[in-house]
C-alpha atoms as a PDB file:
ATOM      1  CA  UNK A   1       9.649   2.980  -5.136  1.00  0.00           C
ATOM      2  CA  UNK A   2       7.660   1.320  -2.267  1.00  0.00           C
ATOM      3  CA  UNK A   3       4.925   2.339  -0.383  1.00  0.00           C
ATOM      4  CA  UNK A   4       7.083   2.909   2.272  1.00  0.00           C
ATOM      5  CA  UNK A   5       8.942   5.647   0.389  1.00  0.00           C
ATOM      6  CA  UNK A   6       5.655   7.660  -0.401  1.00  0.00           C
ATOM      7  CA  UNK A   7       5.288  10.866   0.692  1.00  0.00           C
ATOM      8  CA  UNK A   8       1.708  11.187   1.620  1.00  0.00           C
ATOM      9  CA  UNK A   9      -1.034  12.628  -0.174  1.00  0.00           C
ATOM     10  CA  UNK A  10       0.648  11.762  -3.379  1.00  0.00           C
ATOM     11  CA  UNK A  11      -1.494   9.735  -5.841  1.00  0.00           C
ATOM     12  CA  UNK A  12       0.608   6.908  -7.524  1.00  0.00           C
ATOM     13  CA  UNK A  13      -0.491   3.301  -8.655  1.00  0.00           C
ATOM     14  CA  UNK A  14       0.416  -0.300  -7.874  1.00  0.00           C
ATOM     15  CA  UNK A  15       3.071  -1.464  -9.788  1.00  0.00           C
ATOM     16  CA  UNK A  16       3.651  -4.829  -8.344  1.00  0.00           C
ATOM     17  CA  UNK A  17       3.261  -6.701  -4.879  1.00  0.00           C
ATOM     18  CA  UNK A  18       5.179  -9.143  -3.163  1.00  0.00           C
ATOM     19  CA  UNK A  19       2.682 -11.658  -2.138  1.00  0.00           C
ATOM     20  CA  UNK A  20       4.912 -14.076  -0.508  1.00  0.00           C
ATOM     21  CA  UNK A  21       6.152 -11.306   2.038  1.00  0.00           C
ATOM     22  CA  UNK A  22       3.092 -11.827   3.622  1.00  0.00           C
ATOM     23  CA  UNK A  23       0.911 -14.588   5.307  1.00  0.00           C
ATOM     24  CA  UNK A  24      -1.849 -15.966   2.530  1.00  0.00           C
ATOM     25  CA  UNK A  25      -4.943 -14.697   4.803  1.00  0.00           C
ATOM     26  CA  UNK A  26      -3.227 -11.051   4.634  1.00  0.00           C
ATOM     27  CA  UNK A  27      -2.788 -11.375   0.830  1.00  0.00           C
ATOM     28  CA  UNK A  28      -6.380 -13.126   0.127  1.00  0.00           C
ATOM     29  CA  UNK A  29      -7.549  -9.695   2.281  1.00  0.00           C
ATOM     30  CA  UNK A  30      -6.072  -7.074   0.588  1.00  0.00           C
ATOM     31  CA  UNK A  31      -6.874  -8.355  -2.576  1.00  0.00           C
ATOM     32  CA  UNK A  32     -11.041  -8.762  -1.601  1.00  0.00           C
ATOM     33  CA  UNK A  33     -10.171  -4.803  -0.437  1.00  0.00           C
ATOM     34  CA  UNK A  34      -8.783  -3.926  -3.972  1.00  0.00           C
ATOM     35  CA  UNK A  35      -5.352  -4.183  -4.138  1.00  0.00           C
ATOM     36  CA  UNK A  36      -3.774  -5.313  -7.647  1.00  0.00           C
ATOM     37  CA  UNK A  37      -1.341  -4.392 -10.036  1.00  0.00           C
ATOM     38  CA  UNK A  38      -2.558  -0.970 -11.527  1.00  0.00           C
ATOM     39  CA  UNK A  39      -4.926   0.379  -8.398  1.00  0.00           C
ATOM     40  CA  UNK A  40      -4.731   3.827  -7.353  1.00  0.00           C
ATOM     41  CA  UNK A  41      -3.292   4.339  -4.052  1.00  0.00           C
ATOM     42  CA  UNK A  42      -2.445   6.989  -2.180  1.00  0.00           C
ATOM     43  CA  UNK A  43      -1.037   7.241   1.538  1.00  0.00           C
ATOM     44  CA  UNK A  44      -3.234   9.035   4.149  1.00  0.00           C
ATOM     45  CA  UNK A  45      -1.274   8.604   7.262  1.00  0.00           C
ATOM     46  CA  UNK A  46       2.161   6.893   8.476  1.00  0.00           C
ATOM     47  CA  UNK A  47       1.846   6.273  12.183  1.00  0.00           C
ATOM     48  CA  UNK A  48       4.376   6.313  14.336  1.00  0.00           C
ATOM     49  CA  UNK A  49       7.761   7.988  14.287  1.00  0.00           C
ATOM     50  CA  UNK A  50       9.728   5.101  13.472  1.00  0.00           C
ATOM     51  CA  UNK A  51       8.122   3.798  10.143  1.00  0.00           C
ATOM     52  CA  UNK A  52       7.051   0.742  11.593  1.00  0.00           C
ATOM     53  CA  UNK A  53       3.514   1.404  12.630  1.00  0.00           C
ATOM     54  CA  UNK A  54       0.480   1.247  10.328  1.00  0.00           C
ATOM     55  CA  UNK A  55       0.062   2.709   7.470  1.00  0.00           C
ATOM     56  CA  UNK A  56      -3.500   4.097   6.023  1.00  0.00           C
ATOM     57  CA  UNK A  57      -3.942   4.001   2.715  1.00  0.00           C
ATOM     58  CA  UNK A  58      -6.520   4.846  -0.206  1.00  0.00           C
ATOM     59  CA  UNK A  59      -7.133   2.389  -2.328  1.00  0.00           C
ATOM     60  CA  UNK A  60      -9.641   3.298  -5.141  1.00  0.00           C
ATOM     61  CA  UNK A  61     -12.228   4.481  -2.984  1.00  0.00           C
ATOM     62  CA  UNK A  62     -11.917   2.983   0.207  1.00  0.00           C
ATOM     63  CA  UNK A  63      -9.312   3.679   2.986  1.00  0.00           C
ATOM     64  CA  UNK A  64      -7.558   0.279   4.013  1.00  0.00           C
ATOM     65  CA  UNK A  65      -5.168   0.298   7.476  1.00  0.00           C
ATOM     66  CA  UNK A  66      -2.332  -2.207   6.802  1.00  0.00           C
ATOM     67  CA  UNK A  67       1.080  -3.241   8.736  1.00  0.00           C
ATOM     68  CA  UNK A  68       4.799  -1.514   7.908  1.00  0.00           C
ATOM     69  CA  UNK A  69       5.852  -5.198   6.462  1.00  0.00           C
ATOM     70  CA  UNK A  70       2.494  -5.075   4.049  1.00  0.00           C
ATOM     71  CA  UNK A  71       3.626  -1.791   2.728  1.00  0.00           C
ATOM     72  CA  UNK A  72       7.107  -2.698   2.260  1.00  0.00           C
ATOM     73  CA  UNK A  73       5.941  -5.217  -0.014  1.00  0.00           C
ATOM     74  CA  UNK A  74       3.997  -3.100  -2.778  1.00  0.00           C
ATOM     75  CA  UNK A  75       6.092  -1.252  -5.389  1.00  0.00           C
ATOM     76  CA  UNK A  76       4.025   2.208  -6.538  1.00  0.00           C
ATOM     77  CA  UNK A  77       5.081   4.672  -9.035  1.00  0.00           C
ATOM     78  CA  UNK A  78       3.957   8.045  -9.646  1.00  0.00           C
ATOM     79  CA  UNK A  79       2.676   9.483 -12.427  1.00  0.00           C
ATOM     80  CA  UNK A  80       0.105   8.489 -15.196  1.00  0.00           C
ATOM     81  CA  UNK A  81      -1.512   5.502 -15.907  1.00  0.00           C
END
């Protein structure tokens, strides 16, 4: 499922990421803020009523704001590691 689809709240890891939906600064930032294949995530916050606003995130430790598009682009699944 992708981010997108997450309910929040719900711990689930990084399964993969589509780094060419997304300009190379954006990618070369999330991954110095953590984001990989196998991370922890977890979605804080959706704003917005139409899905298209940011998104705030937990990733390991730290809390990381990114755009709809960004989260579009990261498959998560639930479950165990």
């Amino acid at each position: 499922m992708r981010l997108t689809s997450l309910e929040p709240n719900h711990p689930a890891y990084v399964e993969s990421i589509d780094w060419n939906a997304m300009s190379e600064m954006d990618s070369r930032r999330l991954r110095e803020l953590g984001l990989h294949e196998g991370a922890s995530i977890e979605l804080l916050h959706r704003a917005g009523f139409t899905g298209r606003g940011a998104y705030a995130c937990r990733i390991g430790r730290m809390i990381v704001a990114m755009r709809a598009a960004h989260a579009g682009a990261i498959s998560v699944r639930t479950g165990a590691e």
